[in-house]
C-alpha atoms as a PDB file:
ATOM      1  CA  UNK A   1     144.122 182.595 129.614  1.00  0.00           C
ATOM      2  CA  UNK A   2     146.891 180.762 128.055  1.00  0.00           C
ATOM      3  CA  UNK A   3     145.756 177.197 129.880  1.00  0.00           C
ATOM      4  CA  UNK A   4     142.227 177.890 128.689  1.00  0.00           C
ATOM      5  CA  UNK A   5     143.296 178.163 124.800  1.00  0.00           C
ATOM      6  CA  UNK A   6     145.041 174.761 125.845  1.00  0.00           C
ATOM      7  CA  UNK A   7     142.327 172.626 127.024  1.00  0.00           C
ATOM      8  CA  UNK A   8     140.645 171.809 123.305  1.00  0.00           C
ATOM      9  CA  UNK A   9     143.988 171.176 121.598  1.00  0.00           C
ATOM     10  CA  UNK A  10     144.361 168.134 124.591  1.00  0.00           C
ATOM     11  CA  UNK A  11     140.623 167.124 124.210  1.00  0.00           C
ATOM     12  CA  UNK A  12     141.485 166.861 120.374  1.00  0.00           C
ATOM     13  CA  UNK A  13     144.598 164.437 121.326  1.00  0.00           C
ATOM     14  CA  UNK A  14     142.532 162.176 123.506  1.00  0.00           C
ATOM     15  CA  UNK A  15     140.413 162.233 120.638  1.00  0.00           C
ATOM     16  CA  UNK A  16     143.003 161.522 118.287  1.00  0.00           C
ATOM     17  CA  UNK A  17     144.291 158.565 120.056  1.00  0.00           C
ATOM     18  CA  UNK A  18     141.305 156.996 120.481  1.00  0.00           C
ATOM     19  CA  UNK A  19     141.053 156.735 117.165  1.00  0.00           C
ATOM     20  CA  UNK A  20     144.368 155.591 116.097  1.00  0.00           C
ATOM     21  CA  UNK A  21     143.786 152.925 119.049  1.00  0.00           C
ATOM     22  CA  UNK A  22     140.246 151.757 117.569  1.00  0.00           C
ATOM     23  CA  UNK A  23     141.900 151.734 114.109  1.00  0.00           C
ATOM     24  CA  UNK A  24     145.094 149.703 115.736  1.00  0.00           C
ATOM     25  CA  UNK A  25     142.526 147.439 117.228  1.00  0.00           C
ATOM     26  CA  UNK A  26     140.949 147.015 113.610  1.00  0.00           C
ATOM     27  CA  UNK A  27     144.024 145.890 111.434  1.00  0.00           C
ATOM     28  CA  UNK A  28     145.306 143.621 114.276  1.00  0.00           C
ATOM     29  CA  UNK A  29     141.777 142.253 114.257  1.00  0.00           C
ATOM     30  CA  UNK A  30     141.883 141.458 110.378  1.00  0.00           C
ATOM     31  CA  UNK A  31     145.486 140.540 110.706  1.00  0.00           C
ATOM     32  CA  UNK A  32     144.656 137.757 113.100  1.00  0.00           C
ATOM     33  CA  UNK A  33     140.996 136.870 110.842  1.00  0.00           C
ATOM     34  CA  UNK A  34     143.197 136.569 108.228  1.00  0.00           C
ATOM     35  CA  UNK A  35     146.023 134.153 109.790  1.00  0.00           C
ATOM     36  CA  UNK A  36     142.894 132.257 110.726  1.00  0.00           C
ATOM     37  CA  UNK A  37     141.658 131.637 107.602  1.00  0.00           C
ATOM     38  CA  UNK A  38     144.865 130.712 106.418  1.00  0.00           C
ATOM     39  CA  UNK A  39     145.448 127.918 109.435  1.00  0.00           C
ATOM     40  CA  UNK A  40     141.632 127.156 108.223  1.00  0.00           C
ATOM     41  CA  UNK A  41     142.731 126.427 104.775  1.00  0.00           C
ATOM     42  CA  UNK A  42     146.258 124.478 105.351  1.00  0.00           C
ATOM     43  CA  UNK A  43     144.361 122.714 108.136  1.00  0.00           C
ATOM     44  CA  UNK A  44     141.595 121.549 105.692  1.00  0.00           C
ATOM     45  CA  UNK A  45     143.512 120.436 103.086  1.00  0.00           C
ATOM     46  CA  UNK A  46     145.894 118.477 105.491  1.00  0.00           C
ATOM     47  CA  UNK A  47     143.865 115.485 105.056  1.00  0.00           C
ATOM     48  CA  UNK A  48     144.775 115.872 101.329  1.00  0.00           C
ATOM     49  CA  UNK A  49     148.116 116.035 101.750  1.00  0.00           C
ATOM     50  CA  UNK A  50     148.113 112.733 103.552  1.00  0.00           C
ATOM     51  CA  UNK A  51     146.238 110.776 101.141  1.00  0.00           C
ATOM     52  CA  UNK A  52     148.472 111.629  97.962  1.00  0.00           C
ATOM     53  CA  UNK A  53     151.441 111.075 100.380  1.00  0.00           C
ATOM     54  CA  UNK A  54     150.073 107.532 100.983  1.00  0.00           C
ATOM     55  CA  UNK A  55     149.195 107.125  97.262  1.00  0.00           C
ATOM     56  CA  UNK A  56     152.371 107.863  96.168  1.00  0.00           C
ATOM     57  CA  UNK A  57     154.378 106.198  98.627  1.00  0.00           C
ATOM     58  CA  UNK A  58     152.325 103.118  97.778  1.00  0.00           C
ATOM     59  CA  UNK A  59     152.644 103.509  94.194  1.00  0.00           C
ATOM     60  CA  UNK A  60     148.952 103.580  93.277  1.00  0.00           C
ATOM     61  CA  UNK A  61     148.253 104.879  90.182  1.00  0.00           C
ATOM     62  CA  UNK A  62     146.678 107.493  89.453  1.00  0.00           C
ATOM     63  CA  UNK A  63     144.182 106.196  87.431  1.00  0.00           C
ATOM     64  CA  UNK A  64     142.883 104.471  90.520  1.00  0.00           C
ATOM     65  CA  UNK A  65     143.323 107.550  92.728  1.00  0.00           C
ATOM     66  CA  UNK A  66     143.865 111.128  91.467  1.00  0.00           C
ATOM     67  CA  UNK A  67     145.636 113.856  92.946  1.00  0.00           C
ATOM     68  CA  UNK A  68     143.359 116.254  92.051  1.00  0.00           C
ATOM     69  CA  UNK A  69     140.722 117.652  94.751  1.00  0.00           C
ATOM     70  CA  UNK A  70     138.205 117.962  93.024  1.00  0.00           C
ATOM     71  CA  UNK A  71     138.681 114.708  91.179  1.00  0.00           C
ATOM     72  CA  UNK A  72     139.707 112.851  94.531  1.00  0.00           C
ATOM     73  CA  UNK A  73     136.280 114.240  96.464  1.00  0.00           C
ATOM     74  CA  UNK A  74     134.068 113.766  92.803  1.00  0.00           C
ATOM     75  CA  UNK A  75     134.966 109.542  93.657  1.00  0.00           C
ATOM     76  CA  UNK A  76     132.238 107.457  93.766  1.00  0.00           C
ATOM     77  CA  UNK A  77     133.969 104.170  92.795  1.00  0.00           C
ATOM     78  CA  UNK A  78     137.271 103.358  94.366  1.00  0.00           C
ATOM     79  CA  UNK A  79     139.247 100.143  93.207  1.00  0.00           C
ATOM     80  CA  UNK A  80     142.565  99.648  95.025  1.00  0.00           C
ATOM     81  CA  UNK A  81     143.163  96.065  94.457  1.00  0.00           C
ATOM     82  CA  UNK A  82     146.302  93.826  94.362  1.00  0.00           C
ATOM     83  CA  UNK A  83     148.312  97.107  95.779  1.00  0.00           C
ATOM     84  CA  UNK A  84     150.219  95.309  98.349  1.00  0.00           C
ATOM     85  CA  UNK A  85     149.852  98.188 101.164  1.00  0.00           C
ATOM     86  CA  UNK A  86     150.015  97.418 104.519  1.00  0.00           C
ATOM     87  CA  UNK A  87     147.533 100.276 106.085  1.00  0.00           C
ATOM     88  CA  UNK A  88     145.312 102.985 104.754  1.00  0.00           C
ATOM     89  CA  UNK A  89     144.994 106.951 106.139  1.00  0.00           C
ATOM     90  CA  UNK A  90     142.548 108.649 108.273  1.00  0.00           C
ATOM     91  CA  UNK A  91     142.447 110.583 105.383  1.00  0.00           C
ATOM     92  CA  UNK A  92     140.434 107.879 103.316  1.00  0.00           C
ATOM     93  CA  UNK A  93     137.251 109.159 105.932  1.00  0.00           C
ATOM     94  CA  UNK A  94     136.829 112.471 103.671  1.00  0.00           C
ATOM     95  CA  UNK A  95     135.640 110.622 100.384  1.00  0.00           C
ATOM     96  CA  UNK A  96     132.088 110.445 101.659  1.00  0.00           C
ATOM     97  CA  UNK A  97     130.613 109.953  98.256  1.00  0.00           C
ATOM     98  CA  UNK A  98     132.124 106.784  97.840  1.00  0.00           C
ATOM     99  CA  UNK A  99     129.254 103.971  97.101  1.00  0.00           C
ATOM    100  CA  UNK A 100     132.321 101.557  95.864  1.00  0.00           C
ATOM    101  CA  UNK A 101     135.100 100.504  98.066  1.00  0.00           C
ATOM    102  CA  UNK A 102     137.386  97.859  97.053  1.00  0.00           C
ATOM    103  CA  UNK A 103     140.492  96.686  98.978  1.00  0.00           C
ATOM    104  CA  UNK A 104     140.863  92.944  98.514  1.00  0.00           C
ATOM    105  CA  UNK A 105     143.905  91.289  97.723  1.00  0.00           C
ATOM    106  CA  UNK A 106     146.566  93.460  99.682  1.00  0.00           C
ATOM    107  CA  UNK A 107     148.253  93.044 103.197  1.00  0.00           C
ATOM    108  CA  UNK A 108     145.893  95.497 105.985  1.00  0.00           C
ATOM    109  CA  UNK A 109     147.004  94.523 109.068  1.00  0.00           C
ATOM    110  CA  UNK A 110     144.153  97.332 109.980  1.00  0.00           C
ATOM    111  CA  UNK A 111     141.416  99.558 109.001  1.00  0.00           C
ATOM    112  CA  UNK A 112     141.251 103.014 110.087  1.00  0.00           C
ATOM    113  CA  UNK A 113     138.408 104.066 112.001  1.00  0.00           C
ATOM    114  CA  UNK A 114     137.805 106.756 109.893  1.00  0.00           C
ATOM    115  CA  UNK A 115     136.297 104.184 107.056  1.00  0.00           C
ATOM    116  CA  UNK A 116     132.946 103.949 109.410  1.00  0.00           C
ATOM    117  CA  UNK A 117     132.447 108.224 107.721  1.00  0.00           C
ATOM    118  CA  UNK A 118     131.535 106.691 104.541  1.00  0.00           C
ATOM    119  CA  UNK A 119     128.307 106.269 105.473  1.00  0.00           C
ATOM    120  CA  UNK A 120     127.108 106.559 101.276  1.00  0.00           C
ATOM    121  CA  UNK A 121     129.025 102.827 100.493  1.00  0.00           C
ATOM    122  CA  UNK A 122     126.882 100.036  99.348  1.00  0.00           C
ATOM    123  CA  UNK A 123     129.428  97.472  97.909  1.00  0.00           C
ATOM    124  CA  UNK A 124     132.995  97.299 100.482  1.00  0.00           C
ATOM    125  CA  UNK A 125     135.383  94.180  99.467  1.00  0.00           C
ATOM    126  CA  UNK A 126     137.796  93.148 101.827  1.00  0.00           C
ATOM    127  CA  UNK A 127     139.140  89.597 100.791  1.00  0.00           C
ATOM    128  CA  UNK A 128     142.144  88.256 100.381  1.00  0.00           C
ATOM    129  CA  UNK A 129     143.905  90.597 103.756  1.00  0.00           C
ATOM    130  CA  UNK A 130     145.172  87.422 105.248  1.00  0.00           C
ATOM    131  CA  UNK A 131     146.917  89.764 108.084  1.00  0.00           C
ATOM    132  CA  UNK A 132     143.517  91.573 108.867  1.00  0.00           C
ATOM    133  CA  UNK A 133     142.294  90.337 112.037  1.00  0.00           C
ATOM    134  CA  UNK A 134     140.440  92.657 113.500  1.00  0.00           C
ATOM    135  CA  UNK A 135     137.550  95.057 112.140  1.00  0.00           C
ATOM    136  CA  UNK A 136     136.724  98.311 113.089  1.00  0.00           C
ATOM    137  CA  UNK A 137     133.637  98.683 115.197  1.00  0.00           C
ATOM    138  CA  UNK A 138     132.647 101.597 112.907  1.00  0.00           C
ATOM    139  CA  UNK A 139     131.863  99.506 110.088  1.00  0.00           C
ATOM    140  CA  UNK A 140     128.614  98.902 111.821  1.00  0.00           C
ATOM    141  CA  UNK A 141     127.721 102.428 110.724  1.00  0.00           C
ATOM    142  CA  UNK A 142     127.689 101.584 107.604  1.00  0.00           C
ATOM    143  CA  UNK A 143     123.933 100.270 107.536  1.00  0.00           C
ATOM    144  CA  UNK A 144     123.777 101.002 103.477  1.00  0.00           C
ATOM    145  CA  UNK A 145     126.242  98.228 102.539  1.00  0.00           C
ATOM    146  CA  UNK A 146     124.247  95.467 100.452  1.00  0.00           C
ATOM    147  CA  UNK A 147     127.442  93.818  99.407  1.00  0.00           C
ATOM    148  CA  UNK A 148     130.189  92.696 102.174  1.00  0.00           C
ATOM    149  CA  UNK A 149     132.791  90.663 101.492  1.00  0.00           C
ATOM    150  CA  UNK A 150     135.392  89.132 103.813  1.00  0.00           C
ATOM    151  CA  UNK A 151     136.509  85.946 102.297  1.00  0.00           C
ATOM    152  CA  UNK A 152     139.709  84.532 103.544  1.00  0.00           C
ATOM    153  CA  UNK A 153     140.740  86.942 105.925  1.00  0.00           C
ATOM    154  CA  UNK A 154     141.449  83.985 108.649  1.00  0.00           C
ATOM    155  CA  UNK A 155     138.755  85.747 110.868  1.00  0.00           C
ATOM    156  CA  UNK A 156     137.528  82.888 113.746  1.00  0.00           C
ATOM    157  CA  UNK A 157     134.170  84.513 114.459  1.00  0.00           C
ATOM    158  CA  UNK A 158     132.418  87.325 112.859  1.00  0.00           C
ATOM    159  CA  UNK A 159     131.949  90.491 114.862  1.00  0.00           C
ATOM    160  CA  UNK A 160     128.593  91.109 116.097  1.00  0.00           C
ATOM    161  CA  UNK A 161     128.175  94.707 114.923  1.00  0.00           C
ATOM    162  CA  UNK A 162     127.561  92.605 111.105  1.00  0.00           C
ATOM    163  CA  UNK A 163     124.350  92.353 112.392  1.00  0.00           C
ATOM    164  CA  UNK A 164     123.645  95.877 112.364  1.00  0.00           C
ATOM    165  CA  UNK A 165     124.208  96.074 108.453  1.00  0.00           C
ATOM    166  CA  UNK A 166     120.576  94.980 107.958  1.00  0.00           C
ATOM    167  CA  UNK A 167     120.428  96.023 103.963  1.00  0.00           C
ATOM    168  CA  UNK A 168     123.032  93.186 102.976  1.00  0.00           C
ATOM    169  CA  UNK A 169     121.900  91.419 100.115  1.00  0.00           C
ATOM    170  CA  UNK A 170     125.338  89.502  99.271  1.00  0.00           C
ATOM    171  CA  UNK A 171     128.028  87.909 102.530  1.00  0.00           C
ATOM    172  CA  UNK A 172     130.433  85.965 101.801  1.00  0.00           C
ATOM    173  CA  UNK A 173     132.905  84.883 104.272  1.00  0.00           C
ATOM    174  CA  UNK A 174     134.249  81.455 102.594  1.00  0.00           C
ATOM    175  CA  UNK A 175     138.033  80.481 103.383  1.00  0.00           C
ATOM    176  CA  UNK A 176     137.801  82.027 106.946  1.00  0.00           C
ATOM    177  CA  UNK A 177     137.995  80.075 109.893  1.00  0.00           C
ATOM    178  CA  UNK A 178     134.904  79.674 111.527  1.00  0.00           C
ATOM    179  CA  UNK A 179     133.387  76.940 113.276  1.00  0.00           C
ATOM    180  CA  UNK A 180     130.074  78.606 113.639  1.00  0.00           C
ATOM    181  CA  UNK A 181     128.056  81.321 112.410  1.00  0.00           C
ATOM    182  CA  UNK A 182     126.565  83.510 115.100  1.00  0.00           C
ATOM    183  CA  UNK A 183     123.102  83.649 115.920  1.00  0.00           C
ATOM    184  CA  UNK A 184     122.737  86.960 114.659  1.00  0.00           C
ATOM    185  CA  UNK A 185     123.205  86.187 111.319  1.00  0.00           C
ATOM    186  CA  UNK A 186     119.530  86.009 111.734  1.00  0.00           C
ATOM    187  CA  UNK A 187     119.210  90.093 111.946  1.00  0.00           C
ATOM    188  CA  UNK A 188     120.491  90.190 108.005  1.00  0.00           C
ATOM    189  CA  UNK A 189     117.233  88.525 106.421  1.00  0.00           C
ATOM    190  CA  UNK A 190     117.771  90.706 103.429  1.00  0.00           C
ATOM    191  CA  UNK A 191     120.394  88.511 102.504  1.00  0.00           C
ATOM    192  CA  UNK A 192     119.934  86.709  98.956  1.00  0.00           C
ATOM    193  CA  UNK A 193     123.288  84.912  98.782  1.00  0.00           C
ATOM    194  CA  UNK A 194     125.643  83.535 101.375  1.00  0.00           C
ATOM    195  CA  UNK A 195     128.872  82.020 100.978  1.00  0.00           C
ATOM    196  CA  UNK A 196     130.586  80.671 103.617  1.00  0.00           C
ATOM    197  CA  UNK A 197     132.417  77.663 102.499  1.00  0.00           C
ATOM    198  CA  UNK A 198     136.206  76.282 103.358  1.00  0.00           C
ATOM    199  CA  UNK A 199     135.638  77.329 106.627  1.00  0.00           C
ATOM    200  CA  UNK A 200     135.660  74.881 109.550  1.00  0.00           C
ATOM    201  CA  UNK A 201     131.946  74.676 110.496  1.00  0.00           C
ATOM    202  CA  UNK A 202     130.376  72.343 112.624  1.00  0.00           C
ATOM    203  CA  UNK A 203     126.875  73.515 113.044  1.00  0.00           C
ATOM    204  CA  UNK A 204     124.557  76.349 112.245  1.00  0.00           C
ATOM    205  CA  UNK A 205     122.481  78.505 114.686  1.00  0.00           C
ATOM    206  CA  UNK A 206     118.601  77.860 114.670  1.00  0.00           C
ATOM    207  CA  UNK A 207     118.449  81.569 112.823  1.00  0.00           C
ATOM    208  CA  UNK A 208     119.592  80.806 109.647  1.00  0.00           C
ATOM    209  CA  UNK A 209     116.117  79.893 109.287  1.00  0.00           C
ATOM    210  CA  UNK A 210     115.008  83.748 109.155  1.00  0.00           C
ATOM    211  CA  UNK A 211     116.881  84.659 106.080  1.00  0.00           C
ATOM    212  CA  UNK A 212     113.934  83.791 104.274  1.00  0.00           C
ATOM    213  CA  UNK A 213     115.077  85.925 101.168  1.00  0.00           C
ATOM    214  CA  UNK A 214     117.906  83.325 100.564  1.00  0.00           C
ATOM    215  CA  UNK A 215     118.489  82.699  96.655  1.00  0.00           C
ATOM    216  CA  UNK A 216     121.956  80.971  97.021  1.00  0.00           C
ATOM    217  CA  UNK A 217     123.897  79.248 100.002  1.00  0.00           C
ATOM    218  CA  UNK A 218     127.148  77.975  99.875  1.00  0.00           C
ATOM    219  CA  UNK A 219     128.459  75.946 102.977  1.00  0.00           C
ATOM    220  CA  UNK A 220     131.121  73.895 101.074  1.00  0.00           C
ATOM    221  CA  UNK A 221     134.030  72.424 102.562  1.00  0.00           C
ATOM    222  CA  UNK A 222     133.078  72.744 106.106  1.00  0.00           C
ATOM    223  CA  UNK A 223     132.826  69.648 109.057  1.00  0.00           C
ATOM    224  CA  UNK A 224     129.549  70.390 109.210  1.00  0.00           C
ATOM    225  CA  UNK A 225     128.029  66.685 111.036  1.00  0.00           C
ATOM    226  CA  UNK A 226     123.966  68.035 110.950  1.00  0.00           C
ATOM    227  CA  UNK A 227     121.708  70.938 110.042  1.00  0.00           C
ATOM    228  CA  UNK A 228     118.609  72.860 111.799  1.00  0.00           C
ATOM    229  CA  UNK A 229     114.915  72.246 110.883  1.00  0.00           C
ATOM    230  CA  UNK A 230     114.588  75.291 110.332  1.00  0.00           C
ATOM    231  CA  UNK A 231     116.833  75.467 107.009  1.00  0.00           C
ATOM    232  CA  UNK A 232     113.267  74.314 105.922  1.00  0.00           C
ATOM    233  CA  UNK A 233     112.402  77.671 106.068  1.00  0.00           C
ATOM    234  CA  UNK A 234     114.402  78.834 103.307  1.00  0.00           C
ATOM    235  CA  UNK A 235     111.764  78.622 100.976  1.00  0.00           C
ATOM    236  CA  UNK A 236     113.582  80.823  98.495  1.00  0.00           C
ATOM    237  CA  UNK A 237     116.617  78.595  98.283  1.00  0.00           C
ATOM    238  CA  UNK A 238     117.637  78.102  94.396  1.00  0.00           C
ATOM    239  CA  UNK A 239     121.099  76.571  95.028  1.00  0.00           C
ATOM    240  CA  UNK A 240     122.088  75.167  98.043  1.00  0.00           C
ATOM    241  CA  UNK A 241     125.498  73.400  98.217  1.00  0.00           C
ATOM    242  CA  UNK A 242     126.414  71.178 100.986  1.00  0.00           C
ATOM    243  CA  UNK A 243     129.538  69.283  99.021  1.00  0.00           C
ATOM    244  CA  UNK A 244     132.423  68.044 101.024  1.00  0.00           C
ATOM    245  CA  UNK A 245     131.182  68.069 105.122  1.00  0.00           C
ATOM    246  CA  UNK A 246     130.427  65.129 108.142  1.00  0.00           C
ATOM    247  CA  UNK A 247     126.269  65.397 107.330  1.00  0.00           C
ATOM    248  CA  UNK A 248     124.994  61.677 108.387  1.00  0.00           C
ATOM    249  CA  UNK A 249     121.495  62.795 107.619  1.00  0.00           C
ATOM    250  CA  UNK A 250     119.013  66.151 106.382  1.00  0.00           C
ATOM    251  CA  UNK A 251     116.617  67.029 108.255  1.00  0.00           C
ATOM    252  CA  UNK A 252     113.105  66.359 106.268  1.00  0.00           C
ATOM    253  CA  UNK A 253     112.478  69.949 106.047  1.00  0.00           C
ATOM    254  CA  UNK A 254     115.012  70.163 103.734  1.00  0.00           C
ATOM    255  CA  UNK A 255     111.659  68.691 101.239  1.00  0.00           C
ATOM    256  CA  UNK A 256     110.332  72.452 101.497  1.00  0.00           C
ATOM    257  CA  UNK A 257     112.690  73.672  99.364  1.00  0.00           C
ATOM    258  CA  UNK A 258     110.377  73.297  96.136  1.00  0.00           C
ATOM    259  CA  UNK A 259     112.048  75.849  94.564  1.00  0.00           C
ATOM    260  CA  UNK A 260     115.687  74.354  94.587  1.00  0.00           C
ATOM    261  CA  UNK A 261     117.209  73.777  91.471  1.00  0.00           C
ATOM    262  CA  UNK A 262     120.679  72.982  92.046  1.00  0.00           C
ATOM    263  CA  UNK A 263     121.824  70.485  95.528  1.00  0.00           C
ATOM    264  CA  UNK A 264     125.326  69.327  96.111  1.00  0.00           C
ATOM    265  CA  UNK A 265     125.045  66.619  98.883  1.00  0.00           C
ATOM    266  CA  UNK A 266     128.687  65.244  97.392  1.00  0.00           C
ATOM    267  CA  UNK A 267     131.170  63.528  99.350  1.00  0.00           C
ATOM    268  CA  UNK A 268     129.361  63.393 102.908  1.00  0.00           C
ATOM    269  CA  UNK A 269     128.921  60.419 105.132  1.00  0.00           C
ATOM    270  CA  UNK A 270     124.916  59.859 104.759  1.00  0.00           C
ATOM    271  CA  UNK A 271     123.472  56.415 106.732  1.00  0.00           C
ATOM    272  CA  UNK A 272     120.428  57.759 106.792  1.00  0.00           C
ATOM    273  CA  UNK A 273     116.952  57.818 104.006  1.00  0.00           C
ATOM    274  CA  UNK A 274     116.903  60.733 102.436  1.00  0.00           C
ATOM    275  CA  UNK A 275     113.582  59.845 100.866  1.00  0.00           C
ATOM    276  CA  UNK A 276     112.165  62.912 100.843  1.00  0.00           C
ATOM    277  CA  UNK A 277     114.187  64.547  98.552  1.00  0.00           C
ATOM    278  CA  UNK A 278     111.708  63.526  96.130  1.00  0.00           C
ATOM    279  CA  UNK A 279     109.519  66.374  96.506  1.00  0.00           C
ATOM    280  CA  UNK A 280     112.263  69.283  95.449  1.00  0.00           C
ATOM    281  CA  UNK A 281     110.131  68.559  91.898  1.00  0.00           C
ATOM    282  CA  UNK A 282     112.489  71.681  90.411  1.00  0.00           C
ATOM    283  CA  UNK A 283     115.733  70.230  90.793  1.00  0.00           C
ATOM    284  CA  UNK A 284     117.519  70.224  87.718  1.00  0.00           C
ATOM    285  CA  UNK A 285     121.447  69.674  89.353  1.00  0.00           C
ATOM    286  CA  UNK A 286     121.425  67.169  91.667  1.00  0.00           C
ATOM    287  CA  UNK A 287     125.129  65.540  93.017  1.00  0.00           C
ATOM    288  CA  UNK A 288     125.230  63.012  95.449  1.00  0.00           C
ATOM    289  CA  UNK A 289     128.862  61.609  94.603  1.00  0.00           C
ATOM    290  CA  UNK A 290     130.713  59.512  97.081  1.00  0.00           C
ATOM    291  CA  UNK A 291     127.976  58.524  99.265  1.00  0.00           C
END
């Protein structure tokens, strides 16, 4: 009788041990949700932490770049001129609602790949990183840009993921070192202005002649010794300045251009007629010094 009376009291502690076991199983559950979230939350703002680091190692002020969050993530605009810095932080990747990016006039060596995130930028300056060298592929993704500018950087050829950044409007690569522009500068016929003087040009590609939006071209200061017909087709053209290069001759299409106002032809080495000049009827600023 007396193991009988026994049995429910042992049922009960089976019973009562599964449940301290399922409640044990609960709080390490939540304990281990909640360490988590916490690895979640440092590891999220990690990027942060990297990014004022780098601001205040650099010394950047904070009027250029808060410290705040909110303030930091609210950026649309970012100016960070004349700052001297050598390299910028992965961390720069997480201000996606940047349309504004200027770093010109500091010494990158590099760019992180990170900057190819900021996928909302329309205007990036570069110029003036005379130790930059290379460029990220990932700038490619940025297919919003309308403004690029890379002026003297000492790049020798432009890479050819520029061509995917079909919305520029504005490229200017003057004071490079280039002795040709690619043949897919072509792809960008969106562009309105192009500078690309004190560089070391010789020619131009045959697809120059598709940026038919062209408004202003500067080839300047280049050893440029003859251009392409088809710079004819740049029926647009306002200002085109050809100062200070090896041209013997223009080609005749150059007498499309009706809509020219201002031509620089100074200090080249001309033998040839150049008759047909005649017909740019709108020219207002014509200089032909130093034939």
């Amino acid at each position: 009788m007396s193991d009988n009376k026994n049995l429910p009291q042992k049922k009960d502690s089976a019973e009562v041990a599964l449940q301290k076991t399922t409640s044990l199983l609960s709080i390490t559950n939540k304990i281990l949700a909640n360490r988590a979230n916490r690895t979640l939350v440092v590891s999220d703002d990690a990027w942060l932490d990297e990014l004022i680091a780098w601001a205040d190692e650099n010394n950047i002020p904070e009027k250029q770049l808060p410290r705040d969050k909110q303030a930091i993530l609210a950026l649309t605009e970012l100016y960070l001129v004349n700052n001297q810095f050598t390299e910028l932080p992965e961390s720069i990747g997480k201000l996606t609602n940047l349309t504004v990016l200027s770093l010109a006039k500091n010494q990158l060596t590099k760019l992180p790949e990170s900057i190819g995130k900021l996928t909302n930028l329309t205007v990036l300056f570069l110029g003036r990183n005379k130790q930059l060298t290379t460029l990220p592929v990932f700038i490619g993704n940025l297919t919003n840009l309308t403004r690029l500018g890379l002026s003297d950087i000492h790049f020798t050829a432009l890479p050819e993921f520029i061509g995917n950044l079909t919305n520029l409007t504005e490229l200017d690569l003057d004071e490079n070192s280039f002795t040709t522009l690619p043949e897919f500068i072509g792809n960008l016929t969106k562009l309105t202005e192009l500078n690309s003087y004190n560089n070391q040009l010789t020619e131009l590609p045959k697809s120059i002649g598709k940026l038919t939006n062209l408004i202003k071209l500067d080839l300047s200061n280049n050893q440029l010794t003859e251009l392409p017909e088809s710079i004819g087709k740049l029926t647009n053209l306002i200002d085109l300045n050809l100062r200070d290069n090896q041209l013997t001759e223009l080609p005749e299409s150059i007498g499309k251009l009706i809509k020219l106002t201002g031509l620089n032809l100074s200090n080249n080495q001309f033998t040839e007629s150049t008759e047909f000049i005649g017909k740019l009827t709108n020219l207002t600023n014509l200089t032909v010094i130093h034939w």
